[in-house]
N, C-alpha and C. Protein backbone atom coordinates (compact mmCIF):
# COMPACT_ATOMS: atom_id res chain seq x y z
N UNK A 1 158.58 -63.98 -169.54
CA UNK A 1 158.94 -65.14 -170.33
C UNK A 1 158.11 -66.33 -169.89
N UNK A 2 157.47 -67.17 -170.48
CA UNK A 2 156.85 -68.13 -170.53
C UNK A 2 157.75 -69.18 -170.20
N UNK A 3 156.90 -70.50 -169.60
CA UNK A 3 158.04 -71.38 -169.04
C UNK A 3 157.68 -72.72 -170.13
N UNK A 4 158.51 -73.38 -170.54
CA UNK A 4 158.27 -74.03 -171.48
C UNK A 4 157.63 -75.57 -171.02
N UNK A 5 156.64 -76.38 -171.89
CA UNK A 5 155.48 -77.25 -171.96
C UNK A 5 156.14 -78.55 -171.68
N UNK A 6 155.78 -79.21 -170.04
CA UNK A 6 156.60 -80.12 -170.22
C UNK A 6 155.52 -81.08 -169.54
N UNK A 7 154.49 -81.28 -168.82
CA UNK A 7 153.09 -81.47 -168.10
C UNK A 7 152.35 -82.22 -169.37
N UNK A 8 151.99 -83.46 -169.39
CA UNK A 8 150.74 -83.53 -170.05
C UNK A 8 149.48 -82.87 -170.31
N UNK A 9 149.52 -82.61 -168.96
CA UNK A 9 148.05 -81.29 -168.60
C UNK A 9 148.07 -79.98 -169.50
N UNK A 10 149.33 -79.55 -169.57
CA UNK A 10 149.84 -78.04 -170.37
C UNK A 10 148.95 -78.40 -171.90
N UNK A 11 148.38 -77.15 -171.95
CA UNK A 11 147.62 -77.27 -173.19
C UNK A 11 148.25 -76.98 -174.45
N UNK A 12 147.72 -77.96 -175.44
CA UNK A 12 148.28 -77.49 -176.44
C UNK A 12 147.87 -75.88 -177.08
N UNK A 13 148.54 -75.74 -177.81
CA UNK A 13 148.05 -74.29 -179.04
C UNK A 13 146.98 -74.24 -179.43
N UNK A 14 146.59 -75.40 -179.98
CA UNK A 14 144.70 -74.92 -180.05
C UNK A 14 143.71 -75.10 -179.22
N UNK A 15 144.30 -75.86 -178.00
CA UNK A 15 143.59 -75.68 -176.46
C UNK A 15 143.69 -74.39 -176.40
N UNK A 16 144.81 -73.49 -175.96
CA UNK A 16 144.51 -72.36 -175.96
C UNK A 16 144.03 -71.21 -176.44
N UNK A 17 144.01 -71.51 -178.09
CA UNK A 17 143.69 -70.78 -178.92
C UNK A 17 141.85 -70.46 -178.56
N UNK A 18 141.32 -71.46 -178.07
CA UNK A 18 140.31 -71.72 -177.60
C UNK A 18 139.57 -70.74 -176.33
N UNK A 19 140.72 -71.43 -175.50
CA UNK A 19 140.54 -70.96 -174.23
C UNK A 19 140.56 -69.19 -173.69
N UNK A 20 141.58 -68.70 -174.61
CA UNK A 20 142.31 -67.43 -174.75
C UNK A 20 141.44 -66.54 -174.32
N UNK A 21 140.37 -66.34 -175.46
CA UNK A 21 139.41 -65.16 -175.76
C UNK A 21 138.37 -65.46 -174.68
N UNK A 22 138.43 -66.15 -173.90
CA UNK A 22 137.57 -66.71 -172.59
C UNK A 22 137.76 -66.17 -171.21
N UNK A 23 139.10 -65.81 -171.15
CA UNK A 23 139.29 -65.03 -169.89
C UNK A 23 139.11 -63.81 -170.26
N UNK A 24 138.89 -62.92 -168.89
CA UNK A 24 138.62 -61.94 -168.87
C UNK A 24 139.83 -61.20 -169.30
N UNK A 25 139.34 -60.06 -169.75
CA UNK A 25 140.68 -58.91 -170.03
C UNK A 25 141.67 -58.24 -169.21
N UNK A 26 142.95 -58.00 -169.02
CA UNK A 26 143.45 -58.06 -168.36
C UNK A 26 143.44 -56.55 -167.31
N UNK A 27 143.56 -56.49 -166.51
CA UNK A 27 143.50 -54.58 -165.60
C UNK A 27 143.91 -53.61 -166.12
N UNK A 28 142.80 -52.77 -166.87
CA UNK A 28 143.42 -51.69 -167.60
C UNK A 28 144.46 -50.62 -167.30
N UNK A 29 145.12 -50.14 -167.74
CA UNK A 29 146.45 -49.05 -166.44
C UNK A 29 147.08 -50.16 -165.81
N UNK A 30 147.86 -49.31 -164.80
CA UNK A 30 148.91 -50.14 -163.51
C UNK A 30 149.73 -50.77 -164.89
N UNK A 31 150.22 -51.61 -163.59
CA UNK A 31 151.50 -52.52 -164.08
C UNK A 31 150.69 -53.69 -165.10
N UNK A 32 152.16 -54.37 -166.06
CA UNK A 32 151.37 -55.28 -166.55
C UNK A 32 151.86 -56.51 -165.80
N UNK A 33 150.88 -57.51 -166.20
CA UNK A 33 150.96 -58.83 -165.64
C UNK A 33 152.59 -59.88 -165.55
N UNK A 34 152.54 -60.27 -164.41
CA UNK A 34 154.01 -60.90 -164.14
C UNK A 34 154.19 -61.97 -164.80
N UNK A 35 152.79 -62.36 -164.76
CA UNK A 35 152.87 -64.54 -165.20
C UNK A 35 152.19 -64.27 -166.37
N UNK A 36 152.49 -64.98 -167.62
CA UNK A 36 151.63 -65.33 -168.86
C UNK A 36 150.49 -65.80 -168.15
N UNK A 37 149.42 -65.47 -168.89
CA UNK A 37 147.94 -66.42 -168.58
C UNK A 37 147.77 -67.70 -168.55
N UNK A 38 148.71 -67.93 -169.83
CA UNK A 38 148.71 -69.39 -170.50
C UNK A 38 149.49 -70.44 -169.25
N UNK A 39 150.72 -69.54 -169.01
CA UNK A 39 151.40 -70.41 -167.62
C UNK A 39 150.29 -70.58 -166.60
N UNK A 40 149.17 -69.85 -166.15
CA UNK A 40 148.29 -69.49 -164.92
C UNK A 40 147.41 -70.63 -165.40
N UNK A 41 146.63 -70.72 -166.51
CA UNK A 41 145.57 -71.78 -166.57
C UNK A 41 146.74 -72.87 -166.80
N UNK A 42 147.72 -73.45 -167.22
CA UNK A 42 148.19 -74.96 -167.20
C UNK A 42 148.51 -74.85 -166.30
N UNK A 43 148.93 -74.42 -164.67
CA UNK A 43 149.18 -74.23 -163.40
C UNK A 43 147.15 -75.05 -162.74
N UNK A 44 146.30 -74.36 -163.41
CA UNK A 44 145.18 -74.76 -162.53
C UNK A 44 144.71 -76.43 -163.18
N UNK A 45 144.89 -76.58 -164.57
CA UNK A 45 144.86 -77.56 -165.09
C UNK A 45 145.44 -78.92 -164.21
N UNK A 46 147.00 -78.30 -164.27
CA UNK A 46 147.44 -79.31 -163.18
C UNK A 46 146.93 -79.42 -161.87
N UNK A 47 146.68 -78.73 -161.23
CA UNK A 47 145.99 -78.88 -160.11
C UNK A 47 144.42 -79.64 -160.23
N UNK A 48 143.88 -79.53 -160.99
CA UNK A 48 142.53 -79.98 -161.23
C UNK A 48 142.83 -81.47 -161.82
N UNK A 49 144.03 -81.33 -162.87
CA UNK A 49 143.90 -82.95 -163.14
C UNK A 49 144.48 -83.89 -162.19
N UNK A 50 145.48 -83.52 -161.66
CA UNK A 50 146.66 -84.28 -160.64
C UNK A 50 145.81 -84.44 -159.28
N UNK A 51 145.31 -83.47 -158.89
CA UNK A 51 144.53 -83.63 -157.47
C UNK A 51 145.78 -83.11 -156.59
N UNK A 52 146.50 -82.60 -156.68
CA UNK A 52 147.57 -81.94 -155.62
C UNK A 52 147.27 -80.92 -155.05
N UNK A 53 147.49 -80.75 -154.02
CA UNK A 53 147.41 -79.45 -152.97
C UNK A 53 147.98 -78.13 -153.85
N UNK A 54 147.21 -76.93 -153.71
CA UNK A 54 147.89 -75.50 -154.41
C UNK A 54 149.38 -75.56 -153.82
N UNK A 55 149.58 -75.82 -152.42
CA UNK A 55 151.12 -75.62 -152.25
C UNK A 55 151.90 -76.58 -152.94
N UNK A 56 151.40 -77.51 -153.51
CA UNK A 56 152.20 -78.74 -154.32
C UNK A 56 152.54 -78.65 -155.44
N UNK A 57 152.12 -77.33 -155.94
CA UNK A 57 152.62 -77.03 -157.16
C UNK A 57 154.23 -76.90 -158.13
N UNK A 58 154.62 -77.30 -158.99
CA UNK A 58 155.83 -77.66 -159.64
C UNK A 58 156.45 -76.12 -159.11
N UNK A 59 157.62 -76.48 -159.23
CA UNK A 59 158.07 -74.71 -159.12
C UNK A 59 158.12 -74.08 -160.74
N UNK A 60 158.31 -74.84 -161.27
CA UNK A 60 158.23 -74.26 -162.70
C UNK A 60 156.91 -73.37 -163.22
N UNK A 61 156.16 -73.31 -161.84
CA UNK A 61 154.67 -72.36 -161.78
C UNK A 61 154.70 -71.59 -162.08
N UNK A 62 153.85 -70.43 -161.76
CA UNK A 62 153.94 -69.78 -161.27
C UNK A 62 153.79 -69.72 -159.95
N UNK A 63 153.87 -68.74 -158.91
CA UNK A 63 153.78 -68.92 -157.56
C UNK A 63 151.94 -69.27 -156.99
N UNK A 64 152.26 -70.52 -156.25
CA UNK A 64 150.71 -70.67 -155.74
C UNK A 64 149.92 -69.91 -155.47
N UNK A 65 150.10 -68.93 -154.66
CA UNK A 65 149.08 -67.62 -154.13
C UNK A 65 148.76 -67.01 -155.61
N UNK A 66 149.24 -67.04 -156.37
CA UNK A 66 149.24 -66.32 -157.59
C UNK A 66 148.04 -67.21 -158.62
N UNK A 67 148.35 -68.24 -158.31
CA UNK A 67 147.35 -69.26 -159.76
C UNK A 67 146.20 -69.30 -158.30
N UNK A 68 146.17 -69.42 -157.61
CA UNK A 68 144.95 -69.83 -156.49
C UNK A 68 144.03 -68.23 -156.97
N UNK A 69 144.91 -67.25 -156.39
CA UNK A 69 144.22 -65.94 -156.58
C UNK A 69 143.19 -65.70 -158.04
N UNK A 70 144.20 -65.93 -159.24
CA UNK A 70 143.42 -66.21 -161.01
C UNK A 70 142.02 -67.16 -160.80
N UNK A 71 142.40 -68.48 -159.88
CA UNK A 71 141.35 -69.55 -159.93
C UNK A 71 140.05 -68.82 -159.03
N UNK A 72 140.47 -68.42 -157.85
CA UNK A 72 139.28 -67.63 -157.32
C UNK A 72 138.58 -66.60 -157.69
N UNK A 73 139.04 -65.65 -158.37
CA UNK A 73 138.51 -64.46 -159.36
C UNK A 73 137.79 -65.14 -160.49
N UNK A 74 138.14 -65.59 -160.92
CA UNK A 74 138.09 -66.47 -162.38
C UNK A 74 136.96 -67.53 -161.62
N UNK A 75 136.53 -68.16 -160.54
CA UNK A 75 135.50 -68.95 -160.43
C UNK A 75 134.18 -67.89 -160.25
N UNK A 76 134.56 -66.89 -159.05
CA UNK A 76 133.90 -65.39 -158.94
C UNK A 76 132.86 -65.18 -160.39
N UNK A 77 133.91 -65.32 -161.36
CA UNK A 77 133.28 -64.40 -162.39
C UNK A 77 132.35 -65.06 -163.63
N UNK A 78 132.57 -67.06 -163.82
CA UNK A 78 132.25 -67.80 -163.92
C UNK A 78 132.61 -68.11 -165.31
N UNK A 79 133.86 -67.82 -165.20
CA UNK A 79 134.61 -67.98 -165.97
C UNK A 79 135.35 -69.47 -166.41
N UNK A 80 135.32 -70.51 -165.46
CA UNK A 80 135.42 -71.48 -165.72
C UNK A 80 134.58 -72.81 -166.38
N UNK A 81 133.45 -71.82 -166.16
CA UNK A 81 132.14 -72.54 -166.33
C UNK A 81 132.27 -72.16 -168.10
N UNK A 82 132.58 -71.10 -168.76
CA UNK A 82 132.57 -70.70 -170.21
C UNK A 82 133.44 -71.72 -170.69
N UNK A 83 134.48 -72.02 -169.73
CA UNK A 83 135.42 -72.84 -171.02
C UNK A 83 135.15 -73.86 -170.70
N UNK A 84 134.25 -75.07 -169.77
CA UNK A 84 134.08 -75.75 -169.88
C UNK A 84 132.74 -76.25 -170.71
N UNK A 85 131.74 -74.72 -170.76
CA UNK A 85 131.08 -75.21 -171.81
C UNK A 85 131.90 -75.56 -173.71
């Protein structure tokens, strides 16, 4: 379940609509994913716009180790660099 948009930072629908097809695909097999994506990037958003420490994160997060882990893979793969073009 998705946690509902309460952050300025939290993107709207056609922010994401945007953003979506930009991350990578998700681990084929295994389990599926715990956190929506959409919760994971407005989790790094806030962090990037606010300037707060990863442990400073709202609890309404997802869990820090969790959006830090997405942000490090996701810088890895240069993936942040696509949606900021």
């Amino acid at each position: 379940m998705s946690r509902q948009s309460c952050y300025p930072s939290d993107l709207t629908d056609d922010e994401w609509a945007l953003v979506e097809p930009l991350l990578p695909a998700a681990g084929s097999g295994g389990r599926s994913e715990k956190h929506p994506r959409r919760d994971i990037v407005d989790a790094i958003v806030y962090v990037v716009r606010t300037g707060c420490a990863w442990r400073q994160l709202p609890a309404d997060f997802p869990p820090w180790q969790t959006v830090y882990w997405y942000f490090v893979r996701w810088e890895k793969q240069r993936v942040t660099l696509r949606i900021l073009d």
